[in-house]
PDB file of N, CA and C in Angstrom:
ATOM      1  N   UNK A   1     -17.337  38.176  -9.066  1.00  0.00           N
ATOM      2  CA  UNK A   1     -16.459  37.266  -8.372  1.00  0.00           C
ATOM      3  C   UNK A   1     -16.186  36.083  -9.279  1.00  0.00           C
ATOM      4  N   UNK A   2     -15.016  35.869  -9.217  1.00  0.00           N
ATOM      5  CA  UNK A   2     -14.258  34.835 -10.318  1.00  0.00           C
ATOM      6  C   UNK A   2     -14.726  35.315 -11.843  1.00  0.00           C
ATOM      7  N   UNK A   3     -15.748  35.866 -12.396  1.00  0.00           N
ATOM      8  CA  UNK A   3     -15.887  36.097 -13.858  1.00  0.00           C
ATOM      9  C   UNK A   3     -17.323  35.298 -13.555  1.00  0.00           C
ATOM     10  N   UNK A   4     -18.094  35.430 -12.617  1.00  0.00           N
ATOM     11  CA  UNK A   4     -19.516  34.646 -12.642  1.00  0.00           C
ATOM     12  C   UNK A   4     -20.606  35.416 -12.519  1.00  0.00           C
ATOM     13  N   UNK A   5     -21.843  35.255 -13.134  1.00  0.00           N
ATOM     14  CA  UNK A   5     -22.905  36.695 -12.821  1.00  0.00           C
ATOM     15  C   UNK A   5     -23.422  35.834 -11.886  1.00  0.00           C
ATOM     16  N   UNK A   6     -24.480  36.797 -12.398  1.00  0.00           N
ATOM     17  CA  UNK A   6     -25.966  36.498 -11.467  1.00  0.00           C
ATOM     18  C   UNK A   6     -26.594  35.075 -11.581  1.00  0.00           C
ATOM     19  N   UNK A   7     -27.054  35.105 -12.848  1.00  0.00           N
ATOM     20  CA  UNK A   7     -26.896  33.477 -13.751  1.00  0.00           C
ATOM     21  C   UNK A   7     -26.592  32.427 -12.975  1.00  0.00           C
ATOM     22  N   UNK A   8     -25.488  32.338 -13.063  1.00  0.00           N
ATOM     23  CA  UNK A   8     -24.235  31.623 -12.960  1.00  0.00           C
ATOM     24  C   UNK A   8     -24.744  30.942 -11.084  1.00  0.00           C
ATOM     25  N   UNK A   9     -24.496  31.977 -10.535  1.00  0.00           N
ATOM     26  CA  UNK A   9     -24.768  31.660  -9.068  1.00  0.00           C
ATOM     27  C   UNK A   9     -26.441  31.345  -8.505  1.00  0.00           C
ATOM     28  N   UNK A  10     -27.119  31.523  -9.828  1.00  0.00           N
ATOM     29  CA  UNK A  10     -28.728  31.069  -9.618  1.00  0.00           C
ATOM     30  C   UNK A  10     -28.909  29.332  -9.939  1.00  0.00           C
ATOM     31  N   UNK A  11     -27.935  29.320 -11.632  1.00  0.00           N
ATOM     32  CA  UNK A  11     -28.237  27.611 -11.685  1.00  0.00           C
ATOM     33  C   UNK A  11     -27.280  26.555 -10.194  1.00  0.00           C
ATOM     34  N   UNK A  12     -25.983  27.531 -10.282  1.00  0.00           N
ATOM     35  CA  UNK A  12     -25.416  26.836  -8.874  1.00  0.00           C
ATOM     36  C   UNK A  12     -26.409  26.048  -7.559  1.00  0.00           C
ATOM     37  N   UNK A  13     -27.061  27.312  -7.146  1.00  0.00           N
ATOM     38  CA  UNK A  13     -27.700  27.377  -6.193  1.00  0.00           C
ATOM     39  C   UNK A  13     -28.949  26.426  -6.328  1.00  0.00           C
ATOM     40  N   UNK A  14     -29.638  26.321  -7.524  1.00  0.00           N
ATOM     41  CA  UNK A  14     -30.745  25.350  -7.984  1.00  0.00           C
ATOM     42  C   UNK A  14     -30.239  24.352  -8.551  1.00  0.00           C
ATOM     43  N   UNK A  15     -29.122  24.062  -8.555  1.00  0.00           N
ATOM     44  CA  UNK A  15     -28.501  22.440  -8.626  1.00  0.00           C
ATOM     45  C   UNK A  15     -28.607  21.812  -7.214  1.00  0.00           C
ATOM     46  N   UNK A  16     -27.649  22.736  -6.476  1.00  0.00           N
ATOM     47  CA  UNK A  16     -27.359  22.049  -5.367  1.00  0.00           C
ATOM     48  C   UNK A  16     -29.075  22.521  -4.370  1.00  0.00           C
ATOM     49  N   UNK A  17     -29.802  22.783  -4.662  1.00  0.00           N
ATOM     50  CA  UNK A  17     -30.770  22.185  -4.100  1.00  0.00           C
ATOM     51  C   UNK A  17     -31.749  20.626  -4.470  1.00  0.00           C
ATOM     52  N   UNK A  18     -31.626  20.826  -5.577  1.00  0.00           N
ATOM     53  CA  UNK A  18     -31.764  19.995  -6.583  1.00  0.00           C
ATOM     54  C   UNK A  18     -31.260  18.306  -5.502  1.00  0.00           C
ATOM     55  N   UNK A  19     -29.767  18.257  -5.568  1.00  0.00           N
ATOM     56  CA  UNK A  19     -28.876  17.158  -5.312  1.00  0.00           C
ATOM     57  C   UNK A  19     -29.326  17.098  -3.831  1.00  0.00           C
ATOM     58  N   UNK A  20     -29.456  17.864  -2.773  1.00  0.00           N
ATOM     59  CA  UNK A  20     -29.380  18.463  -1.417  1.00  0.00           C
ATOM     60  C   UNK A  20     -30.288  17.848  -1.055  1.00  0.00           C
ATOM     61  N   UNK A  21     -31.559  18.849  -1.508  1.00  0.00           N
ATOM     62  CA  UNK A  21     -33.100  19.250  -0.705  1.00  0.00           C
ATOM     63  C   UNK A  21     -32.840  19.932   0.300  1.00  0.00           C
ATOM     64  N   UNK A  22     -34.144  20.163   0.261  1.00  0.00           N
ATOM     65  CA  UNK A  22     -34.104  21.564   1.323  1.00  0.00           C
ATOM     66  C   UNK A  22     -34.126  21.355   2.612  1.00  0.00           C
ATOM     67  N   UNK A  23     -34.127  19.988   3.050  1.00  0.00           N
ATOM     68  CA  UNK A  23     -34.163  19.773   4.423  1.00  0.00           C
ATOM     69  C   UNK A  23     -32.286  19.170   4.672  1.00  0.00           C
ATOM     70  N   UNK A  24     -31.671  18.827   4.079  1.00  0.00           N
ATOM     71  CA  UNK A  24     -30.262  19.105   3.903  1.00  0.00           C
ATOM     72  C   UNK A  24     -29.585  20.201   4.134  1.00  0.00           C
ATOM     73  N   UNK A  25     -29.588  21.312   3.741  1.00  0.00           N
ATOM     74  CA  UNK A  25     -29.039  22.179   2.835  1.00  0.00           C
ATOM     75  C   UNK A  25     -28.709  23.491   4.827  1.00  0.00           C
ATOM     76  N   UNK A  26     -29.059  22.938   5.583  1.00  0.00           N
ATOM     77  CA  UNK A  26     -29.123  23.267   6.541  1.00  0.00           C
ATOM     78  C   UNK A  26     -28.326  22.974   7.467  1.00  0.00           C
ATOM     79  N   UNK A  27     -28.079  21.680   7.684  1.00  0.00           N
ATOM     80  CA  UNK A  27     -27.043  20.626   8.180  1.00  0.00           C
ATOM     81  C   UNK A  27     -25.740  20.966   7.548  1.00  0.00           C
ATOM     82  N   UNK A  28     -25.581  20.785   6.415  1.00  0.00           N
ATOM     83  CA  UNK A  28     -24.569  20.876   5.438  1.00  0.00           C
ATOM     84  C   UNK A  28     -23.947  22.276   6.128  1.00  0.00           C
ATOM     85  N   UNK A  29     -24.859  23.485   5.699  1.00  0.00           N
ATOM     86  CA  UNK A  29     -23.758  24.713   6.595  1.00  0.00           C
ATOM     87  C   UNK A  29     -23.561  24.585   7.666  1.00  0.00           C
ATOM     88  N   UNK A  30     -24.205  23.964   8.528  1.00  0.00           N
ATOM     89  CA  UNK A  30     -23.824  23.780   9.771  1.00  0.00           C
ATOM     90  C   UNK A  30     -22.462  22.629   9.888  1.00  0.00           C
ATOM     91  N   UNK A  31     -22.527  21.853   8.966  1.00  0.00           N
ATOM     92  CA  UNK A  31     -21.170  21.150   8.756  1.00  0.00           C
ATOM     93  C   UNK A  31     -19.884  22.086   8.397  1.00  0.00           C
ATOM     94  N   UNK A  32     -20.804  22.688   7.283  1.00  0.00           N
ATOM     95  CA  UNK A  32     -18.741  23.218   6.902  1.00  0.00           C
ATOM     96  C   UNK A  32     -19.023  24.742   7.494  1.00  0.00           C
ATOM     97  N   UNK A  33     -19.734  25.058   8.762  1.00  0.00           N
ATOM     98  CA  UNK A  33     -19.557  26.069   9.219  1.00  0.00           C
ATOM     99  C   UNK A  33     -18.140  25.582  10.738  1.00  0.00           C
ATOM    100  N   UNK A  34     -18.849  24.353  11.191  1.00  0.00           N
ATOM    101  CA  UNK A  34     -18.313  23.521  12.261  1.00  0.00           C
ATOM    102  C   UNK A  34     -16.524  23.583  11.766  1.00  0.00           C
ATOM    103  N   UNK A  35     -16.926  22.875  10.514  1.00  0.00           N
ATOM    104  CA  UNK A  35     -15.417  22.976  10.120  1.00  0.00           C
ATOM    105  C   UNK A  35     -14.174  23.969   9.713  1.00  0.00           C
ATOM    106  N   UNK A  36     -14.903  25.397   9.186  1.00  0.00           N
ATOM    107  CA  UNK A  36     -14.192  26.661   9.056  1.00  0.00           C
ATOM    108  C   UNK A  36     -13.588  26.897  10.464  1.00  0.00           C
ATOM    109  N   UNK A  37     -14.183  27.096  11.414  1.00  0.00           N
ATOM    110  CA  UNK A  37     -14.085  26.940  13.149  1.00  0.00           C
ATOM    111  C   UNK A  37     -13.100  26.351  13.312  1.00  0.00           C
ATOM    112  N   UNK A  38     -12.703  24.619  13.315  1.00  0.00           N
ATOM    113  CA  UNK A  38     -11.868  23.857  13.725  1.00  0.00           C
ATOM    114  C   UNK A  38     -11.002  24.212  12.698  1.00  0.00           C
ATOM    115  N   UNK A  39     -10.320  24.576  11.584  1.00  0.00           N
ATOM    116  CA  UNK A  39      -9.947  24.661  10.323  1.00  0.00           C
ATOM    117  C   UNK A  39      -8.846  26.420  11.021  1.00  0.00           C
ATOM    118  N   UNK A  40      -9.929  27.373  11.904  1.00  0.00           N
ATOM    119  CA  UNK A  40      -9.152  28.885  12.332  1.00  0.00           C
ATOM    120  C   UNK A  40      -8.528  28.328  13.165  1.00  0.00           C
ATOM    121  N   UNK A  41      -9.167  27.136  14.364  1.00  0.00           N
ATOM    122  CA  UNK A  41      -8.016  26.752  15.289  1.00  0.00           C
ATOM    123  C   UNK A  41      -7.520  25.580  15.614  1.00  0.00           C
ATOM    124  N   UNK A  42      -7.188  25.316  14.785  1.00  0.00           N
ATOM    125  CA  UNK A  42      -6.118  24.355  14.121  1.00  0.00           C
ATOM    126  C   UNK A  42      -4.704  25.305  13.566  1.00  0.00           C
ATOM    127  N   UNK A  43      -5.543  26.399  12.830  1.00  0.00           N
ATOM    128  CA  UNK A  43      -4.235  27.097  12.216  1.00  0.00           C
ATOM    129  C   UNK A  43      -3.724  27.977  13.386  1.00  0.00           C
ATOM    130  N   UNK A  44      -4.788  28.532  13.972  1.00  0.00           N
ATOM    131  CA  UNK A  44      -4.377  29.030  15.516  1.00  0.00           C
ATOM    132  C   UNK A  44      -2.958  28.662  16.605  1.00  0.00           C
ATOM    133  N   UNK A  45      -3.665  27.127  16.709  1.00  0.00           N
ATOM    134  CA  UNK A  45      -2.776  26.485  17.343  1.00  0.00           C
ATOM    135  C   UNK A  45      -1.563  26.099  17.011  1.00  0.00           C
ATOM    136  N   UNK A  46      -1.465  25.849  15.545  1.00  0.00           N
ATOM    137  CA  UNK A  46      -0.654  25.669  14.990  1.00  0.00           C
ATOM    138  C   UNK A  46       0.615  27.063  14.365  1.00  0.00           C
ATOM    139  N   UNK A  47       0.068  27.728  14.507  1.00  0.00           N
ATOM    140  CA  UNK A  47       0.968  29.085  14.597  1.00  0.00           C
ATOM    141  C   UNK A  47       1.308  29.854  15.567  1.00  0.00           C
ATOM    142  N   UNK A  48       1.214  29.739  16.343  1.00  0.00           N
ATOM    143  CA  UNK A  48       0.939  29.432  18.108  1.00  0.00           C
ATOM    144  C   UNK A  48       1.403  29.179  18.679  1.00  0.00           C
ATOM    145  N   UNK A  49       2.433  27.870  18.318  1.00  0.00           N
ATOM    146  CA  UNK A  49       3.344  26.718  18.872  1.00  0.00           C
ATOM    147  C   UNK A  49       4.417  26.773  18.389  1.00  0.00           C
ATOM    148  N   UNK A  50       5.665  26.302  18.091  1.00  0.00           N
ATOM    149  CA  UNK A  50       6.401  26.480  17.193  1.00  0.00           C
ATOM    150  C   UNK A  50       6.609  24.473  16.860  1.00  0.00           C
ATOM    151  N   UNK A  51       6.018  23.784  16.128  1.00  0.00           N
ATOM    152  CA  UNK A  51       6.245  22.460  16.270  1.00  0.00           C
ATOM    153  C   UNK A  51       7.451  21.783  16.158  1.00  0.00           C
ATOM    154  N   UNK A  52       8.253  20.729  16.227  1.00  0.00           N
ATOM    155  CA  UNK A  52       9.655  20.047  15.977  1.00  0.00           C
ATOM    156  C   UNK A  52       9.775  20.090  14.741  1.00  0.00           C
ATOM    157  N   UNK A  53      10.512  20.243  13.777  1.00  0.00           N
ATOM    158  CA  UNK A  53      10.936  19.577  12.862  1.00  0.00           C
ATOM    159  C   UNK A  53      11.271  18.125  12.373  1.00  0.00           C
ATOM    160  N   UNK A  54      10.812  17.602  11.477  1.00  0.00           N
ATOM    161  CA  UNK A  54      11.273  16.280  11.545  1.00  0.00           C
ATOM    162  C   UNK A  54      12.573  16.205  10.410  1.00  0.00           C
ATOM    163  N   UNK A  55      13.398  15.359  10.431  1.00  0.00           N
ATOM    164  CA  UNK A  55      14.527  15.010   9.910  1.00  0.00           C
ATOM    165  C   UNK A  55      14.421  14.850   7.828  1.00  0.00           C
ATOM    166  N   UNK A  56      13.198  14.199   7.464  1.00  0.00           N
ATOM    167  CA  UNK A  56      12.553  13.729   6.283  1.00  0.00           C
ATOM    168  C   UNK A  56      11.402  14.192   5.912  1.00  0.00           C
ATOM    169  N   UNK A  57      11.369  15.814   6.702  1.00  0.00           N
ATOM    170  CA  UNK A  57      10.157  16.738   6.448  1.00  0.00           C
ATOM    171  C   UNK A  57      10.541  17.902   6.565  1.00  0.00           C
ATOM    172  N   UNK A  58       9.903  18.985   6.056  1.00  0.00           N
ATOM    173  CA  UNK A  58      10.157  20.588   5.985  1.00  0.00           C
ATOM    174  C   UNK A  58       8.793  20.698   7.363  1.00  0.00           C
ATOM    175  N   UNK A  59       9.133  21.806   8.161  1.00  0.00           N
ATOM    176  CA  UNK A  59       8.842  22.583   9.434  1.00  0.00           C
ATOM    177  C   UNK A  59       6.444  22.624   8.199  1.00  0.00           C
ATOM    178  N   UNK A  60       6.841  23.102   7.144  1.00  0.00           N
ATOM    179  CA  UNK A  60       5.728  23.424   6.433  1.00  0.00           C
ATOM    180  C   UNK A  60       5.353  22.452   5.871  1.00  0.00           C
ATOM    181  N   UNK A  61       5.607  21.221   5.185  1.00  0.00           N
ATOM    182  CA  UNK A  61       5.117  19.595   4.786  1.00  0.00           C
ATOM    183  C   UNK A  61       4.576  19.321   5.708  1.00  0.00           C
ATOM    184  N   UNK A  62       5.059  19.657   6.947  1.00  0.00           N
ATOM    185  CA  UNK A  62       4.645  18.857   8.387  1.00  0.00           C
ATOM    186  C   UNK A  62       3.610  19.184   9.095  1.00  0.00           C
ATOM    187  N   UNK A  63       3.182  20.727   8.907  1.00  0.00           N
ATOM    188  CA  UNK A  63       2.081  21.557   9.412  1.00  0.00           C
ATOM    189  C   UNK A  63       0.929  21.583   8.555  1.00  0.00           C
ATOM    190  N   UNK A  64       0.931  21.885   7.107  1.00  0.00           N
ATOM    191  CA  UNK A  64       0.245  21.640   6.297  1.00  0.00           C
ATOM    192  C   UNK A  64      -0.434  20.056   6.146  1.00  0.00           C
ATOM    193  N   UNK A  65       0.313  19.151   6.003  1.00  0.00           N
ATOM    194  CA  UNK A  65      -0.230  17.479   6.283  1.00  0.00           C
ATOM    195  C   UNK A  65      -0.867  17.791   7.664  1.00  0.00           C
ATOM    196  N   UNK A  66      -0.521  17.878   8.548  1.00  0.00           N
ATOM    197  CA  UNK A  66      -1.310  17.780  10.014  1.00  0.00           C
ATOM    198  C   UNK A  66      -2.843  18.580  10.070  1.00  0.00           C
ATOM    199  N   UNK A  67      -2.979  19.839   8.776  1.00  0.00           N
ATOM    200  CA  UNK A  67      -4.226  20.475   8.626  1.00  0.00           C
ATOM    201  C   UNK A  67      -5.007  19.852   7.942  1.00  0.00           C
ATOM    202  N   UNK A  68      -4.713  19.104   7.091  1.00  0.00           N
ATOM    203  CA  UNK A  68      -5.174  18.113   5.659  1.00  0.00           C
ATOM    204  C   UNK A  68      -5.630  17.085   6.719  1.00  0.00           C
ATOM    205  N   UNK A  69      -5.046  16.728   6.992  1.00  0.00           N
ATOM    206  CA  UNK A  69      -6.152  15.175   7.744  1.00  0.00           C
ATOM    207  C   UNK A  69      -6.841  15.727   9.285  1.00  0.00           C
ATOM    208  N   UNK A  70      -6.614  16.735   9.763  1.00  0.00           N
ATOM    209  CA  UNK A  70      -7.683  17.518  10.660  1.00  0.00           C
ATOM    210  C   UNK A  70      -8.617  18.076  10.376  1.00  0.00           C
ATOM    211  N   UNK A  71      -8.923  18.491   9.000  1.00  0.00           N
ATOM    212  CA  UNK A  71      -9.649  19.281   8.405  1.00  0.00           C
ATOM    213  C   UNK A  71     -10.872  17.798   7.542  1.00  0.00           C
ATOM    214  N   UNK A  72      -9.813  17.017   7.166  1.00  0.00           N
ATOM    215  CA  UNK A  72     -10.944  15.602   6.403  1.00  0.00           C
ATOM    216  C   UNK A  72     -11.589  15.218   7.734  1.00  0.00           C
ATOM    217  N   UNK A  73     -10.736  14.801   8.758  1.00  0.00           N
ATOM    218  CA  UNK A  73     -11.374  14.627   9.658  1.00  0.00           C
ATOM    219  C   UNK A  73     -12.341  14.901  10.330  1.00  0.00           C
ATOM    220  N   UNK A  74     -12.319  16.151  10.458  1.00  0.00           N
ATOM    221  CA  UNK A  74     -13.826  17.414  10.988  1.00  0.00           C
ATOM    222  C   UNK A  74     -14.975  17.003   9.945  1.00  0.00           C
ATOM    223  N   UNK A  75     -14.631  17.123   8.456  1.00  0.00           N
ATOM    224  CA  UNK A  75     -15.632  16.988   7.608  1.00  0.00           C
ATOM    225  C   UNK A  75     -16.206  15.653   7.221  1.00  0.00           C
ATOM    226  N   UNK A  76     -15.411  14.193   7.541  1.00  0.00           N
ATOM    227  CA  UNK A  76     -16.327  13.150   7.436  1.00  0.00           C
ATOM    228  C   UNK A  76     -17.064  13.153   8.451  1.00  0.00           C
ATOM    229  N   UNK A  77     -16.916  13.973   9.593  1.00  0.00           N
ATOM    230  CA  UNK A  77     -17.544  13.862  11.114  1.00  0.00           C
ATOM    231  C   UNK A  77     -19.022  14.692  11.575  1.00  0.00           C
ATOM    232  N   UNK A  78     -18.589  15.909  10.265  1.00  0.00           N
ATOM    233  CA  UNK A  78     -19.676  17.177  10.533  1.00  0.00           C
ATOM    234  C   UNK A  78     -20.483  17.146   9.543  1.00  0.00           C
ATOM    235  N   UNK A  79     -19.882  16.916   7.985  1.00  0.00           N
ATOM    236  CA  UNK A  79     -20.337  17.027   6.678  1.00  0.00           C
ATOM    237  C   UNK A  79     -21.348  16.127   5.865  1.00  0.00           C
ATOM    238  N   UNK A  80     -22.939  15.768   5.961  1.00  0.00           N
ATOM    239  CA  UNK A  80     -23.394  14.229   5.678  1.00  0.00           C
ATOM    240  C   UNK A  80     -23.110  14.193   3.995  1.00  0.00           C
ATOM    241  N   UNK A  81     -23.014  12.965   3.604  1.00  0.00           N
ATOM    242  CA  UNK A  81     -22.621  12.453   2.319  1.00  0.00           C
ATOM    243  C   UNK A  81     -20.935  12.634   2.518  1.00  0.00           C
ATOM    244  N   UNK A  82     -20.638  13.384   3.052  1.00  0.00           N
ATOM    245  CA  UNK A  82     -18.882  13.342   2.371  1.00  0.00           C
ATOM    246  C   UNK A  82     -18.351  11.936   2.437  1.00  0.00           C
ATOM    247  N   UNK A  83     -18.710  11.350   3.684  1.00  0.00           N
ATOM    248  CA  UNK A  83     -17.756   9.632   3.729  1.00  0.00           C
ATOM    249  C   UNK A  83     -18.499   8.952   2.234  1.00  0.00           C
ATOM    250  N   UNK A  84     -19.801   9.200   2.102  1.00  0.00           N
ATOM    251  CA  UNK A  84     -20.040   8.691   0.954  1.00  0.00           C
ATOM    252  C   UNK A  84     -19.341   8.933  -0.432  1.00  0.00           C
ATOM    253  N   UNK A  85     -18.943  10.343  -0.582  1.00  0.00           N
ATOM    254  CA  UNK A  85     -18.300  10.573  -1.683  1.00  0.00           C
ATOM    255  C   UNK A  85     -16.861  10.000  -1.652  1.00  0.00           C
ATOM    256  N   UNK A  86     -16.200  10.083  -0.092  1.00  0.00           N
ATOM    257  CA  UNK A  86     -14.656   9.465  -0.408  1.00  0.00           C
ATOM    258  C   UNK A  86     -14.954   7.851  -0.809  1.00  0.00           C
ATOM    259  N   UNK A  87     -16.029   7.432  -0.260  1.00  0.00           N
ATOM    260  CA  UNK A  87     -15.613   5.704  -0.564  1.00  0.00           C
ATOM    261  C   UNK A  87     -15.919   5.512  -1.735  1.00  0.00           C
ATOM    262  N   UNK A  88     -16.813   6.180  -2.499  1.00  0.00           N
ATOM    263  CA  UNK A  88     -16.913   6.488  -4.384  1.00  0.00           C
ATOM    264  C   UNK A  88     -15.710   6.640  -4.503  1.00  0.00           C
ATOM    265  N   UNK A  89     -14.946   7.892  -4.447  1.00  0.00           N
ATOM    266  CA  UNK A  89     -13.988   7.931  -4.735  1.00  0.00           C
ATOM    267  C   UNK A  89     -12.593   7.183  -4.702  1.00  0.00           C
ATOM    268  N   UNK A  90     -12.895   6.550  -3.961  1.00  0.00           N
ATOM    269  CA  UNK A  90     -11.325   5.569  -3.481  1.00  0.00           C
ATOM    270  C   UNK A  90     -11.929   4.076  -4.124  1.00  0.00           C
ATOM    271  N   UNK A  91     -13.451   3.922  -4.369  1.00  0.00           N
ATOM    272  CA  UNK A  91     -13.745   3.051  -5.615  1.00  0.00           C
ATOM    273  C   UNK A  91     -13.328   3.170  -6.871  1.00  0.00           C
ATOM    274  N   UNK A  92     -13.492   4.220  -7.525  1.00  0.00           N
ATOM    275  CA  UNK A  92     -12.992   4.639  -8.851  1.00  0.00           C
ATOM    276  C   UNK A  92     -11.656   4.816  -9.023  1.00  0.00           C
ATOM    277  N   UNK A  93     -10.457   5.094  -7.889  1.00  0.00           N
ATOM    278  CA  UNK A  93      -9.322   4.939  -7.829  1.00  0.00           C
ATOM    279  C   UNK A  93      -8.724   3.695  -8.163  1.00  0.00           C
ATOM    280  N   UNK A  94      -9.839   2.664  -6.956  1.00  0.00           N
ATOM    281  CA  UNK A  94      -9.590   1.442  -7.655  1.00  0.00           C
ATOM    282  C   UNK A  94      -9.380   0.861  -9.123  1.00  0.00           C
ATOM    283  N   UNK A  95     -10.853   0.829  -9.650  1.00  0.00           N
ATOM    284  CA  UNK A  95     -10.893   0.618 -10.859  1.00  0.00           C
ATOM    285  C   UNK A  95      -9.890   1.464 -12.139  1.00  0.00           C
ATOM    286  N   UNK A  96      -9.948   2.293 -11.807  1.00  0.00           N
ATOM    287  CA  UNK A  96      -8.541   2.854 -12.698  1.00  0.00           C
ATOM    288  C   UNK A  96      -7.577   2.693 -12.751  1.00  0.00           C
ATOM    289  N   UNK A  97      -7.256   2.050 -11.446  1.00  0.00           N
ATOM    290  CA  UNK A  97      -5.897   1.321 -11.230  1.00  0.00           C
ATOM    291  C   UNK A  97      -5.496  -0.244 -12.093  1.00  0.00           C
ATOM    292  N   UNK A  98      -6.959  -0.851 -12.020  1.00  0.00           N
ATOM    293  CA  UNK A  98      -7.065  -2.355 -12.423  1.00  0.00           C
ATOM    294  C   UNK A  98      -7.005  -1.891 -14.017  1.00  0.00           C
ATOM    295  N   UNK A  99      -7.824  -0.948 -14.633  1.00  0.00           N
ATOM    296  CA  UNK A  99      -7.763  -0.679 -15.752  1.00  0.00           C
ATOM    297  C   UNK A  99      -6.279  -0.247 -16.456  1.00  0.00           C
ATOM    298  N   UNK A 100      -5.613   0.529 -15.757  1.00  0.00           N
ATOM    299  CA  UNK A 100      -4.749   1.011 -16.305  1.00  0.00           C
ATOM    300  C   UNK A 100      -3.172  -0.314 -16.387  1.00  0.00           C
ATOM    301  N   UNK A 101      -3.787  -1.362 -15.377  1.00  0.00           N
ATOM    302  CA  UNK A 101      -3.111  -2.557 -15.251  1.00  0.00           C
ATOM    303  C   UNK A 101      -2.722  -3.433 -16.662  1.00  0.00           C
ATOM    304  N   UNK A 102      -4.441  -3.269 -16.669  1.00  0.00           N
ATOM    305  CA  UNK A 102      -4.588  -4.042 -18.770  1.00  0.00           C
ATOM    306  C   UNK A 102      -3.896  -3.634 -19.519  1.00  0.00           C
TER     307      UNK A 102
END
């Protein structure tokens, strides 16, 4: 799968225990299991329905964006560390911004 052995999916797996621990690593699937779930019906519902069109959007910009922030949503809610990683992340956005200012 993808061009990865055995190897490959052993150091994976002993990283992210590594970063995790083992009393994590439990929660976590139970997070992005929660979220695969809301993620089938979301698309469910959403194929399901036929939604409006908006005037300054495609029928698919509009459905796709509405899965993207339902789907972040589920996962800052279900997923522990993720809010931690976006506010890193929207830190370093920062600073690259100020940098790239200079």
């Amino acid at each position: 799968m993808f061009g990865m052995g055995v190897m490959e999916f052993i150091l994976i797996a002993v990283i992210f225990l590594l970063i995790f621990g083992g009393n994590r690593i439990p929660a976590i699937g139970k997070g992005l299991g929660g979220a695969v779930r809301e993620f089938r019906k979301i698309r469910h519902n959403i194929t399901g329905t036929k939604p409006k069109a908006k005037k300054h959007k495609t029928v698919e910009q509009d459905e796709s964006s509405s899965i993207e922030s339902e789907i972040s949503r589920k996962l800052l809610e279900n997923v522990p560390g993720v809010k931690k990683v976006m506010d890193i992340k929207d830190k370093v956005k920062k600073v690259e911004d100020v940098i790239n200012k200079v």
